[in-house]
PDB file of N, CA and C in Angstrom:
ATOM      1  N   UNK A   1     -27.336  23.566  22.060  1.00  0.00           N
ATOM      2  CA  UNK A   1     -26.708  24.783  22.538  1.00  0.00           C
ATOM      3  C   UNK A   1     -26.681  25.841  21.440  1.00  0.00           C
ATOM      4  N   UNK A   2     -25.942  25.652  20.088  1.00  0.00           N
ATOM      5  CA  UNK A   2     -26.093  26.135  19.189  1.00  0.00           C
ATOM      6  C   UNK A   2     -27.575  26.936  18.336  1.00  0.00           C
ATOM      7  N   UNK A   3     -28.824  25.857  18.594  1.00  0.00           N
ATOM      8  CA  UNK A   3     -30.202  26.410  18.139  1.00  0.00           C
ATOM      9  C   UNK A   3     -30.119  27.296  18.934  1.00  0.00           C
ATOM     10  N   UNK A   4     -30.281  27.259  20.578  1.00  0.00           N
ATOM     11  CA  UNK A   4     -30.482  27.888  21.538  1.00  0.00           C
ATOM     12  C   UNK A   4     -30.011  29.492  21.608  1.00  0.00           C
ATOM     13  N   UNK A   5     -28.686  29.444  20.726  1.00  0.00           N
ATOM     14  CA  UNK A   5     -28.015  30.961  21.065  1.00  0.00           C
ATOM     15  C   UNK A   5     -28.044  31.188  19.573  1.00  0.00           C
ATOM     16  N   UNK A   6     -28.451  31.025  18.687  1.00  0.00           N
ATOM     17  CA  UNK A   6     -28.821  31.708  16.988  1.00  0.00           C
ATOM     18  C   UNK A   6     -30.001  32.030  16.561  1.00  0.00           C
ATOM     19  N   UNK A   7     -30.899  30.941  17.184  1.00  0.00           N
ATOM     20  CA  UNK A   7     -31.842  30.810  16.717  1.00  0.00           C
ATOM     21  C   UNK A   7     -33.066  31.979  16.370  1.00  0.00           C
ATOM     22  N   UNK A   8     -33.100  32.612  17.817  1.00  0.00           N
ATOM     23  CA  UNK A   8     -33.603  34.024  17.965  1.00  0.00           C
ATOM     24  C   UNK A   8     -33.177  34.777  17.102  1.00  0.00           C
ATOM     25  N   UNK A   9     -33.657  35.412  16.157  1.00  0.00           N
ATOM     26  CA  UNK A   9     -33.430  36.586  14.878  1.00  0.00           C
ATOM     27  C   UNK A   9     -32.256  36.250  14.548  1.00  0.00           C
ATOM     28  N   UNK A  10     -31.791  35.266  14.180  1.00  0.00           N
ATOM     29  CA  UNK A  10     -31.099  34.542  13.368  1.00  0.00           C
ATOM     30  C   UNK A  10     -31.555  33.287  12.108  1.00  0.00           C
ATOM     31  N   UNK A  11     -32.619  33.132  12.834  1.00  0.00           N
ATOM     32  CA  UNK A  11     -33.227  31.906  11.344  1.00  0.00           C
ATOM     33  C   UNK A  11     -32.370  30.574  11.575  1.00  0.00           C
ATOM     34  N   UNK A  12     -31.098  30.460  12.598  1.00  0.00           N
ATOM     35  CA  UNK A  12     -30.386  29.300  12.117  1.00  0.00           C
ATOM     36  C   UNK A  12     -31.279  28.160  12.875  1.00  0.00           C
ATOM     37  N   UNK A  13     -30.570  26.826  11.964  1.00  0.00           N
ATOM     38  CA  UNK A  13     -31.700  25.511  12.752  1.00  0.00           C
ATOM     39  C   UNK A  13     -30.531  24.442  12.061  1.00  0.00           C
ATOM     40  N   UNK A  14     -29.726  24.349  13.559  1.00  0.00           N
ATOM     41  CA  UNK A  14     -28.927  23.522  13.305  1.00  0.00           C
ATOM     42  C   UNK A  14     -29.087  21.868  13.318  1.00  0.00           C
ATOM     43  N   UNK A  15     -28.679  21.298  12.654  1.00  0.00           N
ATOM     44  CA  UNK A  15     -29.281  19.782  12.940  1.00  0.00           C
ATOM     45  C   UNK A  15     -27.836  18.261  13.019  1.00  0.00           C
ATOM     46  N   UNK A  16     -28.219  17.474  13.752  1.00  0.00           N
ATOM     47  CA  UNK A  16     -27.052  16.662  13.082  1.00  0.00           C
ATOM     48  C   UNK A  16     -27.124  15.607  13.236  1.00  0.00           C
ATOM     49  N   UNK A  17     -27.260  14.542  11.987  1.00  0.00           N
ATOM     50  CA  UNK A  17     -27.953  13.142  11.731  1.00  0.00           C
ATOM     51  C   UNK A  17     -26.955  12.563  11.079  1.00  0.00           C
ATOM     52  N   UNK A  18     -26.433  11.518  11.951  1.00  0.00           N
ATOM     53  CA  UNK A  18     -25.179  10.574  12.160  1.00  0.00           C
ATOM     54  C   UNK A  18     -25.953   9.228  10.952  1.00  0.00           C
ATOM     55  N   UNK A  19     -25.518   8.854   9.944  1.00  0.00           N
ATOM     56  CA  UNK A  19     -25.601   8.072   8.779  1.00  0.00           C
ATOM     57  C   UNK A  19     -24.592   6.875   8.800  1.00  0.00           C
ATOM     58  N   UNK A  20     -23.993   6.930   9.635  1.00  0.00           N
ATOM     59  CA  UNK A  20     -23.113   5.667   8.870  1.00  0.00           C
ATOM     60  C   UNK A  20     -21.251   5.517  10.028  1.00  0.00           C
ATOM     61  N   UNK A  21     -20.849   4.689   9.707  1.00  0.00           N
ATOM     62  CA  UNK A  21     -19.701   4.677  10.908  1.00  0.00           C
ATOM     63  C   UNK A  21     -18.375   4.017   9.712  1.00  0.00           C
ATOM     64  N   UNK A  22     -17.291   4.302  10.225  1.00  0.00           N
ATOM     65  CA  UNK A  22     -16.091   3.474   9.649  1.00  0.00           C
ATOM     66  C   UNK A  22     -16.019   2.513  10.031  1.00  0.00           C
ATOM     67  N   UNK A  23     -16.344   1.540   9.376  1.00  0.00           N
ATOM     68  CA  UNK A  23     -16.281  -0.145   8.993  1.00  0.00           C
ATOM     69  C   UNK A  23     -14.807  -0.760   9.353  1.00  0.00           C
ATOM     70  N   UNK A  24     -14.699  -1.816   9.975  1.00  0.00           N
ATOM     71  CA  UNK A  24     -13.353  -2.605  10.196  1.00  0.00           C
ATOM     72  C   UNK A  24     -13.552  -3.510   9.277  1.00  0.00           C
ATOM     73  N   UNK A  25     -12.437  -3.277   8.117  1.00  0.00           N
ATOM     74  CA  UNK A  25     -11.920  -4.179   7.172  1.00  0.00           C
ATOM     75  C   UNK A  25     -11.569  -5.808   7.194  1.00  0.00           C
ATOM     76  N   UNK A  26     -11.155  -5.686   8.545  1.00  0.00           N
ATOM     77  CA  UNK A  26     -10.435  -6.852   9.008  1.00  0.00           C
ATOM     78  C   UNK A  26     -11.349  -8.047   8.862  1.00  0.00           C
ATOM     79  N   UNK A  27     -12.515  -8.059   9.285  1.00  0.00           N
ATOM     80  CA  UNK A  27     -13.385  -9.399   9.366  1.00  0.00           C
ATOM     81  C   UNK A  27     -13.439  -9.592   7.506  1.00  0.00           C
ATOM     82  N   UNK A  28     -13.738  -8.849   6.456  1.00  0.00           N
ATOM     83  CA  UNK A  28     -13.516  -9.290   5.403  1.00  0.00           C
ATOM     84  C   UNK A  28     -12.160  -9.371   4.736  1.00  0.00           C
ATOM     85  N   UNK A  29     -11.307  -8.723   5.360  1.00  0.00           N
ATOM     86  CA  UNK A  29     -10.073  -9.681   5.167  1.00  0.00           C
ATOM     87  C   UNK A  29      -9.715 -10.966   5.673  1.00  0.00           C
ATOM     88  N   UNK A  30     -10.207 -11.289   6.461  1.00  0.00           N
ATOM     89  CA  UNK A  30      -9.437 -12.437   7.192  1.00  0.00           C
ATOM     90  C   UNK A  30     -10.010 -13.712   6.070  1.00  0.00           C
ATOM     91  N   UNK A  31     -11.261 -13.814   4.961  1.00  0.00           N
ATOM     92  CA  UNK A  31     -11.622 -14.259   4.724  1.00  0.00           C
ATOM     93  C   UNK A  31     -11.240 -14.502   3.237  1.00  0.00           C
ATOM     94  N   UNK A  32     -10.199 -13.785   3.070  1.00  0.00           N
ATOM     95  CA  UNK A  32      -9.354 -14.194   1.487  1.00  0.00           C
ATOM     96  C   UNK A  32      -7.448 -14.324   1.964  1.00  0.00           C
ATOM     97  N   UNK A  33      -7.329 -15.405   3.175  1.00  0.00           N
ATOM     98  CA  UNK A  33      -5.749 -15.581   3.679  1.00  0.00           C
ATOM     99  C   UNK A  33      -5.297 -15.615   2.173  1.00  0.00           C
ATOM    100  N   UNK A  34      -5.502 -16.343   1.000  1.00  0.00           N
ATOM    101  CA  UNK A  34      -4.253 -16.602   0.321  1.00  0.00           C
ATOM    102  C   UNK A  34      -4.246 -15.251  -0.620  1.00  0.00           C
ATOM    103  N   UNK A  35      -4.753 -14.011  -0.471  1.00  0.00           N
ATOM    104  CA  UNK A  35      -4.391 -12.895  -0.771  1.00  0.00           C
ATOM    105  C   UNK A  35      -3.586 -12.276  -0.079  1.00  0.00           C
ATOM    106  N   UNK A  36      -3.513 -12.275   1.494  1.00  0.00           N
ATOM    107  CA  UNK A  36      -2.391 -11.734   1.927  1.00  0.00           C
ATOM    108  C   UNK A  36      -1.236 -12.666   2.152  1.00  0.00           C
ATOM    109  N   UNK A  37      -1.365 -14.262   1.717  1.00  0.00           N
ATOM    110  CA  UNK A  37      -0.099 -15.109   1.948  1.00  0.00           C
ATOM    111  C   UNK A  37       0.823 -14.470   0.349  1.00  0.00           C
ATOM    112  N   UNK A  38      -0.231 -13.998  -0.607  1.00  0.00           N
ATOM    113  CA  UNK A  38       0.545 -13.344  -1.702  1.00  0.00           C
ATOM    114  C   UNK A  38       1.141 -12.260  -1.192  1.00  0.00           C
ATOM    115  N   UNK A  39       0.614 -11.642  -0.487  1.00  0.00           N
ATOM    116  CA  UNK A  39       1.229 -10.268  -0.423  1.00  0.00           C
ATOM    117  C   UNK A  39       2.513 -10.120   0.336  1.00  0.00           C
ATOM    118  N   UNK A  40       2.605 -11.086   1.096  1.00  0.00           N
ATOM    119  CA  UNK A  40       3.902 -11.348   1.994  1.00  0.00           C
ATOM    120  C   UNK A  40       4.902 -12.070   0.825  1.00  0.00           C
ATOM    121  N   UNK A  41       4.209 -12.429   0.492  1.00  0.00           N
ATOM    122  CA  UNK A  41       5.138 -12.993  -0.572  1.00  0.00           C
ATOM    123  C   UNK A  41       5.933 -12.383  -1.742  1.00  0.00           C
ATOM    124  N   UNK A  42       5.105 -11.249  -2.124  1.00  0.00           N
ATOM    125  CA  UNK A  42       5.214 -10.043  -2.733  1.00  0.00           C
ATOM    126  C   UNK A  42       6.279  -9.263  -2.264  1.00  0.00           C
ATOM    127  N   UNK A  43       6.065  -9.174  -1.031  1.00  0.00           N
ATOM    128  CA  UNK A  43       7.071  -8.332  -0.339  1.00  0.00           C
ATOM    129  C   UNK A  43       8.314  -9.193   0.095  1.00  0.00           C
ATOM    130  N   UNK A  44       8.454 -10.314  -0.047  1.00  0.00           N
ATOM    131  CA  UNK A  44       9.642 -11.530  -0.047  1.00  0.00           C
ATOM    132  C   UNK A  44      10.319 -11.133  -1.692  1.00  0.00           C
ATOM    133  N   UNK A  45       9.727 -11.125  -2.633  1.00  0.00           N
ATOM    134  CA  UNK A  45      10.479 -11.241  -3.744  1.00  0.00           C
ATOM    135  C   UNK A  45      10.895  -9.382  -4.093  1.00  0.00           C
ATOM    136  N   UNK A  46      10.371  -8.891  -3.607  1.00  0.00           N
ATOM    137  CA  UNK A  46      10.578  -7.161  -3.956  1.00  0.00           C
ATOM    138  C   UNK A  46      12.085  -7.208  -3.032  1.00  0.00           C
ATOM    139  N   UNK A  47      12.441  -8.140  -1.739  1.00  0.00           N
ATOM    140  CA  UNK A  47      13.184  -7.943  -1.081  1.00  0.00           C
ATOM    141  C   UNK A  47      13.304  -6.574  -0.267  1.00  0.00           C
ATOM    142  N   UNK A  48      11.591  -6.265   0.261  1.00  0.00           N
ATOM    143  CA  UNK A  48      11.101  -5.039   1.183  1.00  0.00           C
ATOM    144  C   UNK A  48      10.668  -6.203   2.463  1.00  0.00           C
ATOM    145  N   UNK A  49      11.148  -5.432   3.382  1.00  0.00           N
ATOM    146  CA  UNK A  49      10.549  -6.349   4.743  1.00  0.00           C
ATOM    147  C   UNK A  49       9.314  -5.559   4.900  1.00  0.00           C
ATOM    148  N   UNK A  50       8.516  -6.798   5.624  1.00  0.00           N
ATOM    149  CA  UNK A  50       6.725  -6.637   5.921  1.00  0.00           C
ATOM    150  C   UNK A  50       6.923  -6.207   7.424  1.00  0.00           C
ATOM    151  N   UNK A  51       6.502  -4.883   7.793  1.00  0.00           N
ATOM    152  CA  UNK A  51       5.947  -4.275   8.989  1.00  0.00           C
ATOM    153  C   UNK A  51       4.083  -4.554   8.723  1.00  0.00           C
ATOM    154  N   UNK A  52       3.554  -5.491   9.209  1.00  0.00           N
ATOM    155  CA  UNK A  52       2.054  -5.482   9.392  1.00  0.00           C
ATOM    156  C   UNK A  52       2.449  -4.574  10.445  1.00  0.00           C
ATOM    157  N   UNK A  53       0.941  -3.786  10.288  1.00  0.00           N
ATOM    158  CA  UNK A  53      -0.073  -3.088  11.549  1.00  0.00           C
ATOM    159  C   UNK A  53      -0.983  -2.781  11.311  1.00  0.00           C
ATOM    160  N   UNK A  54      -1.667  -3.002  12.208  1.00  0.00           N
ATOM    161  CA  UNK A  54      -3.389  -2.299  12.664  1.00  0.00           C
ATOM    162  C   UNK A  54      -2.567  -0.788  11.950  1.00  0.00           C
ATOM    163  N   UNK A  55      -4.163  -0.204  11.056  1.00  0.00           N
ATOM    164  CA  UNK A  55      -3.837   1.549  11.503  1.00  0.00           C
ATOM    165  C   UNK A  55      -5.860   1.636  10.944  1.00  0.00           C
ATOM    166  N   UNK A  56      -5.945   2.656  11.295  1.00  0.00           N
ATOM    167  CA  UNK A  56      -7.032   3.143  11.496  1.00  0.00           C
ATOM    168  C   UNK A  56      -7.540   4.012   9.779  1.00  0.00           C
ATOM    169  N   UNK A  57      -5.889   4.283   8.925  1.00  0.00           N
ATOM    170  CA  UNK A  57      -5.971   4.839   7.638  1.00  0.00           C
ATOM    171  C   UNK A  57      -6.404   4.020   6.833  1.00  0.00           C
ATOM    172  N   UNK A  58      -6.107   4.368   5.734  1.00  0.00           N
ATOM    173  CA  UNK A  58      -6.567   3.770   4.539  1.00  0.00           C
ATOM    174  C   UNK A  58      -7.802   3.799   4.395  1.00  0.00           C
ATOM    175  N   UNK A  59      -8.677   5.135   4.156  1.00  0.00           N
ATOM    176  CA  UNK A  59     -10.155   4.668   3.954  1.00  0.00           C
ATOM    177  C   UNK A  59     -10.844   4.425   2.858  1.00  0.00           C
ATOM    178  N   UNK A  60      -9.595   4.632   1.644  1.00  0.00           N
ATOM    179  CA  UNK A  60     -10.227   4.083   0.044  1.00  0.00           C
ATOM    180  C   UNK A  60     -10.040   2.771   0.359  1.00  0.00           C
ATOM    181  N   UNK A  61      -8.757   1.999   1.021  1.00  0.00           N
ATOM    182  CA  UNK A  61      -8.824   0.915   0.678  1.00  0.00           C
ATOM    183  C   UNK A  61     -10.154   0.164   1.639  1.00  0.00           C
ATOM    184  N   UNK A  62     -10.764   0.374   2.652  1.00  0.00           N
ATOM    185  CA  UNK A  62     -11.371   0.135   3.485  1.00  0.00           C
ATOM    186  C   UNK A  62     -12.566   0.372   2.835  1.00  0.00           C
ATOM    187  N   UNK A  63     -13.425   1.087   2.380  1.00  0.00           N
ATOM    188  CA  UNK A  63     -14.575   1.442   1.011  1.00  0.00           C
ATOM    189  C   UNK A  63     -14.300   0.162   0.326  1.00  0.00           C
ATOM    190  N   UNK A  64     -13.361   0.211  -0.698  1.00  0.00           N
ATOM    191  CA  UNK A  64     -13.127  -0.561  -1.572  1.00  0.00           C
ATOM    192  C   UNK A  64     -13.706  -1.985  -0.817  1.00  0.00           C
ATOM    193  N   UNK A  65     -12.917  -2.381   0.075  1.00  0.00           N
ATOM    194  CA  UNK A  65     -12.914  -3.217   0.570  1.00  0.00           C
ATOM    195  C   UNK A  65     -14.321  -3.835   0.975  1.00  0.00           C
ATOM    196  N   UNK A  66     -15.512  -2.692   1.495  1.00  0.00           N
ATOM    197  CA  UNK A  66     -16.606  -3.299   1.932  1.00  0.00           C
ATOM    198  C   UNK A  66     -17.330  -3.216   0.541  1.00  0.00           C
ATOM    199  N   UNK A  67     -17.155  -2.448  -0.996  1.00  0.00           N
ATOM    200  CA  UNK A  67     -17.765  -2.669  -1.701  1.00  0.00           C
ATOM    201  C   UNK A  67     -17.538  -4.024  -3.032  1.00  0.00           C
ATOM    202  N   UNK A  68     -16.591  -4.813  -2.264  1.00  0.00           N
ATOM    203  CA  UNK A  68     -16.363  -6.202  -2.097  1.00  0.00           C
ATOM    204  C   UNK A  68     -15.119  -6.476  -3.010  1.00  0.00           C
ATOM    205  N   UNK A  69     -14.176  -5.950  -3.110  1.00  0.00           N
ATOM    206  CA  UNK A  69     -13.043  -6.223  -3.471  1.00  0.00           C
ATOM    207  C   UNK A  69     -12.004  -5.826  -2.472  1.00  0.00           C
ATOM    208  N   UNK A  70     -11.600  -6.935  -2.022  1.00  0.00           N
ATOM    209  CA  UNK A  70     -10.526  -7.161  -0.459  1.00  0.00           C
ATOM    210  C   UNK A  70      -9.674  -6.364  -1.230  1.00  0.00           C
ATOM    211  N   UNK A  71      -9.020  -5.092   0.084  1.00  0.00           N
ATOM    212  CA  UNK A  71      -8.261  -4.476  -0.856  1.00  0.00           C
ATOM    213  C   UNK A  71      -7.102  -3.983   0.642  1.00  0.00           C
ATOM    214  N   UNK A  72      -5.931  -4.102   0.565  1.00  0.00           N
ATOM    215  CA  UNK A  72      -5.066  -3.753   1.649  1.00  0.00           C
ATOM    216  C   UNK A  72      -4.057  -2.732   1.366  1.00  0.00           C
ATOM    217  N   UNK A  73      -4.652  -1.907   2.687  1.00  0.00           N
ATOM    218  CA  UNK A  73      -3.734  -0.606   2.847  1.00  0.00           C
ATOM    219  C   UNK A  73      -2.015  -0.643   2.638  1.00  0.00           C
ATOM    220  N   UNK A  74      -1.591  -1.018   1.583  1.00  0.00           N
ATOM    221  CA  UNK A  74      -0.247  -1.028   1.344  1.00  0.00           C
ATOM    222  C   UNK A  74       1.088   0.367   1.429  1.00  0.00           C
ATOM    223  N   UNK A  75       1.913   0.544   2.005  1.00  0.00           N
ATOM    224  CA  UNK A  75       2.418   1.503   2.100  1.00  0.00           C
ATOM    225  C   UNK A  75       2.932   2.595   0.508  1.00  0.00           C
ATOM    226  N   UNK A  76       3.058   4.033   0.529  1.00  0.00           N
ATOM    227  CA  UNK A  76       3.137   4.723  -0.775  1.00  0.00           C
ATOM    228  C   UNK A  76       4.342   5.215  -0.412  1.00  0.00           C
ATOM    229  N   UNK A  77       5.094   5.078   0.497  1.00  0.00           N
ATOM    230  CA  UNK A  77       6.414   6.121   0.579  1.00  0.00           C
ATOM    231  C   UNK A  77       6.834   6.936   1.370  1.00  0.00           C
ATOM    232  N   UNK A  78       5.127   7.601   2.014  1.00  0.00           N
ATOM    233  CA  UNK A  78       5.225   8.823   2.847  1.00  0.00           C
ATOM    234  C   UNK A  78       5.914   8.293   4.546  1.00  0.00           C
ATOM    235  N   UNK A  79       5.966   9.402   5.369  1.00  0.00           N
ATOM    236  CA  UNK A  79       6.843   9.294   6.461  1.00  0.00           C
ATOM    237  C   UNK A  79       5.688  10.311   7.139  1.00  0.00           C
ATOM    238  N   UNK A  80       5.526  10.065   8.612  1.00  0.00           N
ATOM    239  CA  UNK A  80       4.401  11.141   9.580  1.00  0.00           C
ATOM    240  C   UNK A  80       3.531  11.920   8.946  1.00  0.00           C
ATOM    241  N   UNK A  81       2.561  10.831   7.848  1.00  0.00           N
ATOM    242  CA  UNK A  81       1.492  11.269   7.536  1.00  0.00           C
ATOM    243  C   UNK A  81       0.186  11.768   8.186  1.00  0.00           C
ATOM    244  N   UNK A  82      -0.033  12.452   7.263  1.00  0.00           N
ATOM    245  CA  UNK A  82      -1.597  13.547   7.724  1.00  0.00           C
ATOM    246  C   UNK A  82      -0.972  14.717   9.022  1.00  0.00           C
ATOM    247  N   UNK A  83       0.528  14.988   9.061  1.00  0.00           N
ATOM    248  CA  UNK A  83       0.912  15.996  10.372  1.00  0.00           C
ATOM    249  C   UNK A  83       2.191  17.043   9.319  1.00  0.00           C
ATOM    250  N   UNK A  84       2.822  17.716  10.625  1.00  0.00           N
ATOM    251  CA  UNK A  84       3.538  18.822   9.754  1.00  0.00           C
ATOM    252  C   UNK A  84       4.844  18.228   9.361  1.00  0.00           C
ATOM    253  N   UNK A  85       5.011  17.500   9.729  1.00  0.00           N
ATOM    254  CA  UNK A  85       6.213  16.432   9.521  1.00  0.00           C
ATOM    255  C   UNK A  85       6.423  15.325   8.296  1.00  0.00           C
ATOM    256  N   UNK A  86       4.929  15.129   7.552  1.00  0.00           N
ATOM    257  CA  UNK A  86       5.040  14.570   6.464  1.00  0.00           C
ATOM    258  C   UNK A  86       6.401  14.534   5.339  1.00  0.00           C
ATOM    259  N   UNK A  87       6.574  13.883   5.211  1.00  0.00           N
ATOM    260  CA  UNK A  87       7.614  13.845   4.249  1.00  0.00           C
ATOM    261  C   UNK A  87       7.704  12.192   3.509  1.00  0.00           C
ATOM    262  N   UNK A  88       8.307  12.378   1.762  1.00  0.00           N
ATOM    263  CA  UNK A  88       8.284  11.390   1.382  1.00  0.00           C
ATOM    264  C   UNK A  88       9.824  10.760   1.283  1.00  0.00           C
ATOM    265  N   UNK A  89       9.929   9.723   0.557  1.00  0.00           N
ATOM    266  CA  UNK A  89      10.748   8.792   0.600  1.00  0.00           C
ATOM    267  C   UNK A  89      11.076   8.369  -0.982  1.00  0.00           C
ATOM    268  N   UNK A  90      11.743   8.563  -1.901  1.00  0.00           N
ATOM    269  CA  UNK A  90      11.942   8.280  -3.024  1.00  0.00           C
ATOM    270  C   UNK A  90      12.735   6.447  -3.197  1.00  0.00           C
ATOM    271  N   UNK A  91      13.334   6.143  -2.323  1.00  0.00           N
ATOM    272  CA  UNK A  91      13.377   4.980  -1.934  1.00  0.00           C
ATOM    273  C   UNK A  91      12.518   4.137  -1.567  1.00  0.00           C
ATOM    274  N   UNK A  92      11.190   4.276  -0.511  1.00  0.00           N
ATOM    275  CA  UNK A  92      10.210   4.032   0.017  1.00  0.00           C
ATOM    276  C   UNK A  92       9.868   3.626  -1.111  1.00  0.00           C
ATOM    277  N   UNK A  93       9.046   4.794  -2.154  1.00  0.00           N
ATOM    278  CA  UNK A  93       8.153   4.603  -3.181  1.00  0.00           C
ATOM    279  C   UNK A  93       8.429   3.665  -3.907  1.00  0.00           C
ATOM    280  N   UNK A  94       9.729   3.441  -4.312  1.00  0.00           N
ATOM    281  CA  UNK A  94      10.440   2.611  -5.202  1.00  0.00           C
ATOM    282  C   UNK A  94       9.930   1.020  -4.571  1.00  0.00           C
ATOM    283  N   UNK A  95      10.160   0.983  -3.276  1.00  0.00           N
ATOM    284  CA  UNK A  95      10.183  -0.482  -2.716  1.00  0.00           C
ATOM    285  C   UNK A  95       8.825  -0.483  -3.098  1.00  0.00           C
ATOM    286  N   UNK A  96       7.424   0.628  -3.063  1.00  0.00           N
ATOM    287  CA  UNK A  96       5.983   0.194  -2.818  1.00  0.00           C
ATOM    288  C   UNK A  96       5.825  -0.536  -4.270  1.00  0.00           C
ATOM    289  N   UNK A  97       6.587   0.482  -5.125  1.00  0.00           N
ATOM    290  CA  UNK A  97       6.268  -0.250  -6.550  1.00  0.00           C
ATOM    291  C   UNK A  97       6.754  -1.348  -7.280  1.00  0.00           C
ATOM    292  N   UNK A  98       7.601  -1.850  -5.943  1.00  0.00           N
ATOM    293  CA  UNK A  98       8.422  -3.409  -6.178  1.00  0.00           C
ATOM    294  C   UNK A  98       7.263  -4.215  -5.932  1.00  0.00           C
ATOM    295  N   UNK A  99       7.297  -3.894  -4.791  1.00  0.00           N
ATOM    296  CA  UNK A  99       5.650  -4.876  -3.875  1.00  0.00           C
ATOM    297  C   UNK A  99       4.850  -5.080  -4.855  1.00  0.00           C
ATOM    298  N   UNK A 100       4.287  -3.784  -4.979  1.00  0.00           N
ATOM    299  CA  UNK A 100       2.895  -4.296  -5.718  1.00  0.00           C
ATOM    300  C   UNK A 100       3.543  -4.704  -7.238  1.00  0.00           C
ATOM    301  N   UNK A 101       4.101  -4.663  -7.884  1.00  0.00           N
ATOM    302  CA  UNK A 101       4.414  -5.038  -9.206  1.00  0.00           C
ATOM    303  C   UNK A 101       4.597  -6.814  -8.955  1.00  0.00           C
ATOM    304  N   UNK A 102       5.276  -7.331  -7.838  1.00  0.00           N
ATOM    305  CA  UNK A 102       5.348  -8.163  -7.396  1.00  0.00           C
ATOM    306  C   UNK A 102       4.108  -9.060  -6.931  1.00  0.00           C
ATOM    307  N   UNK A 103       3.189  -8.308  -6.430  1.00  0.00           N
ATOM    308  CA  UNK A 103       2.141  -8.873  -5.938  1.00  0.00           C
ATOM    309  C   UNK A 103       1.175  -8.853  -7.315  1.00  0.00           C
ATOM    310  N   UNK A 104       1.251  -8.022  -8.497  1.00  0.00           N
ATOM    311  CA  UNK A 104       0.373  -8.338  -9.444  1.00  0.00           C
ATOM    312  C   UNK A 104       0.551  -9.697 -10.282  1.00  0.00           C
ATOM    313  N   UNK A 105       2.174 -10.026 -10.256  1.00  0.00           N
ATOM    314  CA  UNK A 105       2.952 -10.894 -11.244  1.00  0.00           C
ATOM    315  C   UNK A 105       2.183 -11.909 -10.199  1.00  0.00           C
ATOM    316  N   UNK A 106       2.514 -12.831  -8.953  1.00  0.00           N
ATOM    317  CA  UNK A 106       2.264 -13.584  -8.070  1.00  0.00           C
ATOM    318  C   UNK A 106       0.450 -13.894  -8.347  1.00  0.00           C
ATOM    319  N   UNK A 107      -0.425 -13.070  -8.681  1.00  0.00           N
ATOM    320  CA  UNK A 107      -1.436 -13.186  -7.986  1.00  0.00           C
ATOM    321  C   UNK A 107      -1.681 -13.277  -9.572  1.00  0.00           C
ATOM    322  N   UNK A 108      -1.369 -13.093 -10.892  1.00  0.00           N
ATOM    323  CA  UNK A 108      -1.632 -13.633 -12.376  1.00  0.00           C
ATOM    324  C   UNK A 108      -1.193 -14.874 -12.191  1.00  0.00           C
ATOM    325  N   UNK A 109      -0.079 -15.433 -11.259  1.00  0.00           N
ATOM    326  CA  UNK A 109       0.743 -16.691 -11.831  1.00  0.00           C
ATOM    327  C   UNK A 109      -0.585 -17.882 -10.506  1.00  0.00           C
ATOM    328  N   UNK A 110      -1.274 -17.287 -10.254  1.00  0.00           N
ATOM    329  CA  UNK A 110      -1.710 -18.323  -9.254  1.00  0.00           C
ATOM    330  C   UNK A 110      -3.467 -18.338 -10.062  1.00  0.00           C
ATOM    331  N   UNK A 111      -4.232 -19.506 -10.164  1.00  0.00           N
ATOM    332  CA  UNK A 111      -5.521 -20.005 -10.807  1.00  0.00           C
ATOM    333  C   UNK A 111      -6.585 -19.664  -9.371  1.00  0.00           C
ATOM    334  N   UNK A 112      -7.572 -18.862  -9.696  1.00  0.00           N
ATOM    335  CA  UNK A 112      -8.792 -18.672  -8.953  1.00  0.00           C
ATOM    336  C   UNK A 112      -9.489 -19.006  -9.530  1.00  0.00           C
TER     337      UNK A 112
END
């Protein structure tokens, strides 16, 4: 539609070549359980309760993830992210950096 109505004494030449799709993490997660039995565990000793969910975000950790280090979308603090409602949590953050401080100590104290 676009060539069609520019193209004429315009020069434009629009094109559009689809490369690649967002990858589901999940099948290479499912394949390191005692990384996320740490991470629950992580979140047991931080004394933060675990909301799992599907979400569709996280696309560093999801990259990361297919360039082969299992890596899980862990929460940072924020509240109705990516909208006008965003807002953070100074409490939140605090618990994320329990977790993961937790999940680094757990996952040194265990032999791979």
């Amino acid at each position: 539609y676009l060539n069609g109505k520019y193209k004429h004494g315009h020069g434009i030449d629009i094109r559009l070549e689809i490369t690649g799709e967002y990858n589901n993490s999940k099948a290479i997660l499912e394949k390191y359980p005692r990384n996320y039995q740490i991470l629950s565990e992580a979140f047991k000793r931080a004394q933060v309760t675990i909301s799992p969910e599907a979400s569709r975000g996280g696309s560093d950790a999801n990259e990361i993830t297919f360039m082969g280090i299992p890596t899980y979308n862990i929460f940072a603090g924020y509240v109705n992210e990516h909208s006008h409602k965003e807002w953070v949590s100074a409490i939140f953050m605090e618990n994320s950096y329990k977790v993961i401080l937790s999940y680094i100590t757990l996952y040194g104290e265990h032999d791979y």
